[in-house]
N, C-alpha and C. Protein backbone atom coordinates (compact mmCIF):
# COMPACT_ATOMS: atom_id res chain seq x y z
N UNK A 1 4.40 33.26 47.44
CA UNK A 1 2.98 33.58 47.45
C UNK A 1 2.17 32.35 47.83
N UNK A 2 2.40 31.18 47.21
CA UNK A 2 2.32 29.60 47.85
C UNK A 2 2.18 29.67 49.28
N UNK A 3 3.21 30.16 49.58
CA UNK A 3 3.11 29.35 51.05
C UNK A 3 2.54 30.76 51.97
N UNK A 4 2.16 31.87 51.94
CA UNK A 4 1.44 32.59 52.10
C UNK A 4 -0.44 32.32 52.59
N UNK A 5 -0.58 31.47 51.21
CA UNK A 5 -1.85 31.36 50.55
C UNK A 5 -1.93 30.38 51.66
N UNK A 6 -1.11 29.34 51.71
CA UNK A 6 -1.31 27.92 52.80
C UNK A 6 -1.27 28.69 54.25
N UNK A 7 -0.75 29.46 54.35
CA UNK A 7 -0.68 29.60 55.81
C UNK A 7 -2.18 30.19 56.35
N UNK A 8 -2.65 31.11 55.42
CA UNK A 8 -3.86 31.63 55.18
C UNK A 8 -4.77 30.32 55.61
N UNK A 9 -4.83 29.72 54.48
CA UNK A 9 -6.22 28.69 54.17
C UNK A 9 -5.67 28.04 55.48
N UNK A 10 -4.74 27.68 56.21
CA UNK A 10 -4.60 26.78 57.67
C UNK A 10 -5.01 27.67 58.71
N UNK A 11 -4.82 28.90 58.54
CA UNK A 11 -5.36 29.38 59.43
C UNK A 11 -6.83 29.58 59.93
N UNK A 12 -7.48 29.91 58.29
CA UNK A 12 -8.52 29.94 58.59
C UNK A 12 -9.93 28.77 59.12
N UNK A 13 -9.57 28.35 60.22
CA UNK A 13 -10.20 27.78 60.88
C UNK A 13 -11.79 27.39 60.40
N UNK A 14 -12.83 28.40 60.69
CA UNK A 14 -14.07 27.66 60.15
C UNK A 14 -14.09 27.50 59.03
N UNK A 15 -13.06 28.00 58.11
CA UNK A 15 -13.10 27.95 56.39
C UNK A 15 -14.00 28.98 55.82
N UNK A 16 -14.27 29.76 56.25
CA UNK A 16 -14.98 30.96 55.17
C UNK A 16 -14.45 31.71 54.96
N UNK A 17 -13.36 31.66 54.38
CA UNK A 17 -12.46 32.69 53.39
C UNK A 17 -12.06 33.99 54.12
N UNK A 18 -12.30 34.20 55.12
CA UNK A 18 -11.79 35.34 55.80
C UNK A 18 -10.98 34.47 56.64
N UNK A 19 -10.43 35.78 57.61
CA UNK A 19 -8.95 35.69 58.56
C UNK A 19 -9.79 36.86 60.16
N UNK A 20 -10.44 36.01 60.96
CA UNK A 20 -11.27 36.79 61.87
C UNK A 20 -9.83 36.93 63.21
N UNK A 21 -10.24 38.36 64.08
CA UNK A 21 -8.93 38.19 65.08
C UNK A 21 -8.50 37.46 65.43
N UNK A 22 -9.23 36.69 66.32
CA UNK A 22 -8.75 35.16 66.77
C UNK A 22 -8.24 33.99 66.03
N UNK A 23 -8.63 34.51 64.84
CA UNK A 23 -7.83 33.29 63.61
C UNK A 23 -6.52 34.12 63.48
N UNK A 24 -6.25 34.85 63.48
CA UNK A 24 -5.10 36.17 63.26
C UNK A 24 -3.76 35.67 64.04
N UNK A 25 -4.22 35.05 65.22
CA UNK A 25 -3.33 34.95 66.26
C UNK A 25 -2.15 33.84 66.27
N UNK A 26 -2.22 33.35 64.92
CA UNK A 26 -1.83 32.37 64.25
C UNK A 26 -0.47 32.83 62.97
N UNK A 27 -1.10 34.43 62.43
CA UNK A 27 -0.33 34.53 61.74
C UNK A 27 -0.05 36.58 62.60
N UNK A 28 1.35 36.09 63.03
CA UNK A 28 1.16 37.56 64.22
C UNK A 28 1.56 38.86 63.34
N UNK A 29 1.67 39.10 62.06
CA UNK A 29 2.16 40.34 61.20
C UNK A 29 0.41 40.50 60.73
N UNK A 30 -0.04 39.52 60.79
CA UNK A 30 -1.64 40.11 60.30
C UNK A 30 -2.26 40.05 61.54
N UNK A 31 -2.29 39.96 62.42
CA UNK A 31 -2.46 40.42 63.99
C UNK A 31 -2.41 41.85 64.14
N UNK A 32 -0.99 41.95 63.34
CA UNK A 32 -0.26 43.26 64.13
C UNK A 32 -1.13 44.18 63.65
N UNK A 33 -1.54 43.88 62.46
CA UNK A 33 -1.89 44.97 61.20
C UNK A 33 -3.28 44.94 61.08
N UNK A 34 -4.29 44.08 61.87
CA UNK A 34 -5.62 43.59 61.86
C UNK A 34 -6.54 44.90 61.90
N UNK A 35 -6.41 46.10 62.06
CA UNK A 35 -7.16 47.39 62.33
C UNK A 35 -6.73 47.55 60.91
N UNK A 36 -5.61 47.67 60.49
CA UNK A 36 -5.77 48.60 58.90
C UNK A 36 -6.25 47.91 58.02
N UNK A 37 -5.85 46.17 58.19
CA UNK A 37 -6.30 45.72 56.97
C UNK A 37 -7.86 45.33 56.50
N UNK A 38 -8.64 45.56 58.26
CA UNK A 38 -10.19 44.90 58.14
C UNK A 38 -10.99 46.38 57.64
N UNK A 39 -10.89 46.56 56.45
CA UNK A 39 -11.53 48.21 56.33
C UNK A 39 -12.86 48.37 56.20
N UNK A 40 -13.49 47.42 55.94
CA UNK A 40 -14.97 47.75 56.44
C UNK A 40 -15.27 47.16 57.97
N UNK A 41 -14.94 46.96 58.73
CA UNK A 41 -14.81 47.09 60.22
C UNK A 41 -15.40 45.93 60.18
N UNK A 42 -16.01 44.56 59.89
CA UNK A 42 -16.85 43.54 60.10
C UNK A 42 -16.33 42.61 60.73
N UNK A 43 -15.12 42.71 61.48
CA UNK A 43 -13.89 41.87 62.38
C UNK A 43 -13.22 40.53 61.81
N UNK A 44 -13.59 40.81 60.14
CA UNK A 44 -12.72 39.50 59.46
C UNK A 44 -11.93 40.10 58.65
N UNK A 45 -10.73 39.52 57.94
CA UNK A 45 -9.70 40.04 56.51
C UNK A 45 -10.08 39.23 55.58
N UNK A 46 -11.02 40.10 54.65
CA UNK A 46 -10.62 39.18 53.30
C UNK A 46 -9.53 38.88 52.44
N UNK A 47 -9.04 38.25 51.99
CA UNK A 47 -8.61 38.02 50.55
C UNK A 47 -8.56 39.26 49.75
N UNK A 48 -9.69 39.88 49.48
CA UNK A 48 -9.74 41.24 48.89
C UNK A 48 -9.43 42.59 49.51
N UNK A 49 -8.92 42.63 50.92
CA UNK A 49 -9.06 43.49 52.10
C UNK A 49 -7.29 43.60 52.11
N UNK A 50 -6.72 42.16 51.86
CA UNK A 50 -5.61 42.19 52.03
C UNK A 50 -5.23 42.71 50.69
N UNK A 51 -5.58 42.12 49.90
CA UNK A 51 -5.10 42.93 48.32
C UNK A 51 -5.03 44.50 48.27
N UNK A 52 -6.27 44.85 48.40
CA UNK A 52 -6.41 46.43 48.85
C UNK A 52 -5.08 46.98 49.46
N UNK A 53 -4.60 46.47 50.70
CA UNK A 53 -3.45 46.58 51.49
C UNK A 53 -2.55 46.94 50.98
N UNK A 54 -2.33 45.48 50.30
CA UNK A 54 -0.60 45.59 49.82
C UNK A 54 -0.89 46.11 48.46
N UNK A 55 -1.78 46.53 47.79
CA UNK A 55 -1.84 47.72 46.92
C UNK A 55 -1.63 48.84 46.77
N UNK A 56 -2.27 49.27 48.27
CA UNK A 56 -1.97 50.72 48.49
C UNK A 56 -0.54 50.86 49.02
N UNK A 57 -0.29 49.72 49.94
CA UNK A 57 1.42 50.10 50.34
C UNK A 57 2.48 50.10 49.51
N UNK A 58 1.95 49.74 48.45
CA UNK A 58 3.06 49.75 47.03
C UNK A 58 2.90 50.71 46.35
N UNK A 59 1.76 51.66 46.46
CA UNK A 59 1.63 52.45 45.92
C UNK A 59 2.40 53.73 47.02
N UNK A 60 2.56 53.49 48.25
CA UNK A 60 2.98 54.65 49.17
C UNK A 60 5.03 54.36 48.51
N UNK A 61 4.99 53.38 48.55
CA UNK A 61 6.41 52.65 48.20
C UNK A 61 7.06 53.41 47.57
N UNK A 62 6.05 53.24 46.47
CA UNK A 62 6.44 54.20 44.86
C UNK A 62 6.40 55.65 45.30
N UNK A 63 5.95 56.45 45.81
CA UNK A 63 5.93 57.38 46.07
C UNK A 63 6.52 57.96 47.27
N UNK A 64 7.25 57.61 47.85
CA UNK A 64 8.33 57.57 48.94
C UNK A 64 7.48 57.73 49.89
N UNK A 65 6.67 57.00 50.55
CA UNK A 65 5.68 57.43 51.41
C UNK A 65 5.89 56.33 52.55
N UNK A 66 5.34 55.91 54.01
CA UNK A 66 5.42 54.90 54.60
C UNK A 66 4.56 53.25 53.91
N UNK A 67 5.95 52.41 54.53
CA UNK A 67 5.62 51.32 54.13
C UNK A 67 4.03 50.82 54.55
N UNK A 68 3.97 51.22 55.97
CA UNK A 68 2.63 50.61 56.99
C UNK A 68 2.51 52.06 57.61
N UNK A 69 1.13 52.06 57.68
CA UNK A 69 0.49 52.89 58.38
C UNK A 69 1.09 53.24 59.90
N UNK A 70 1.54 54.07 59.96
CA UNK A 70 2.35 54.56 61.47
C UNK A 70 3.67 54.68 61.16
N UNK A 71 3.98 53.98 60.07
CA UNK A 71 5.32 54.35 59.53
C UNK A 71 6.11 54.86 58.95
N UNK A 72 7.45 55.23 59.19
CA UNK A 72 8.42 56.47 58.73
C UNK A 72 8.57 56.11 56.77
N UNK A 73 9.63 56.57 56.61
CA UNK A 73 10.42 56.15 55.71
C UNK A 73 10.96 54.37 55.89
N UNK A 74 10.89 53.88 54.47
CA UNK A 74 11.21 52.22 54.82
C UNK A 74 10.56 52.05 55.66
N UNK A 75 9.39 51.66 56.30
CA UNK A 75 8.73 51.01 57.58
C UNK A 75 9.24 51.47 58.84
N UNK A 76 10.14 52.50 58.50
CA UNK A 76 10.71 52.81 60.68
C UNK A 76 9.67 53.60 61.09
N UNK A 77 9.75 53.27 62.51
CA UNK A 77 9.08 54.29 63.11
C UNK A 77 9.30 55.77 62.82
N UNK A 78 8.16 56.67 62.68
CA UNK A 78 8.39 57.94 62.85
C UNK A 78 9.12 57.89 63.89
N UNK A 79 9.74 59.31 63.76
CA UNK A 79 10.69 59.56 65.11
C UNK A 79 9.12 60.75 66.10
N UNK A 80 9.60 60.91 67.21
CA UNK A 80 9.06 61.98 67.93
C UNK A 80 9.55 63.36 67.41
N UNK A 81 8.67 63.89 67.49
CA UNK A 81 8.80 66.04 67.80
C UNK A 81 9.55 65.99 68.81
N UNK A 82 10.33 66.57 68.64
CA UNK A 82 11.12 67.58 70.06
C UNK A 82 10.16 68.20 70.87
N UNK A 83 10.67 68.00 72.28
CA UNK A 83 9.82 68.36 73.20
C UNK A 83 9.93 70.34 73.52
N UNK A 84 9.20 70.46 73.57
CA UNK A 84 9.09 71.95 73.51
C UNK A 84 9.68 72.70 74.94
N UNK A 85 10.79 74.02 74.47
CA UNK A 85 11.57 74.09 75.29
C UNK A 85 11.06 74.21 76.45
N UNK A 86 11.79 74.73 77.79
CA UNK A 86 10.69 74.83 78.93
C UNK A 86 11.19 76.41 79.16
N UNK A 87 10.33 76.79 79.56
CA UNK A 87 10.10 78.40 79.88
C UNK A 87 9.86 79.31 79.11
């Protein structure tokens, strides 16, 4: 959680406690995830934004649900629907 927190506070560049896209690009799993985790849309991650996060994904956890948003069982990708026969 240490070295989490450091990678955070190095990243964040002007120092105001958020994690804005372009600061993101630094840490690329909160890049990846930068749409779900900024939930009031204001283009930064708080501290509290990320908590929210990994709150709720522990809560999908517990409940056999996807790890990340778009995701299957354990974090895999959903699979596709079968394509519908032809004729």
């Amino acid at each position: 959680m240490e070295k989490m927190r450091a990678r955070l506070k190095e990243a964040d560049k002007d120092g105001d406690g958020a994690i804005s896209l372009s600061e993101a690009t630094a840490l690329p799993h909160l890049q990846q995830h930068f749409a779900a985790l900024d939930t009031n849309q204001d283009g930064k991650v708080t501290r509290e934004e990320m908590r929210a996060h990994h709150e709720k994904m522990r809560q999908a956890r517990r409940s056999g649900g996807p790890r990340h948003e778009g995701a299957g069982p354990q974090g895999q990708a959903r699979p596709m629907p079968p394509a519908p026969a032809a004729g």
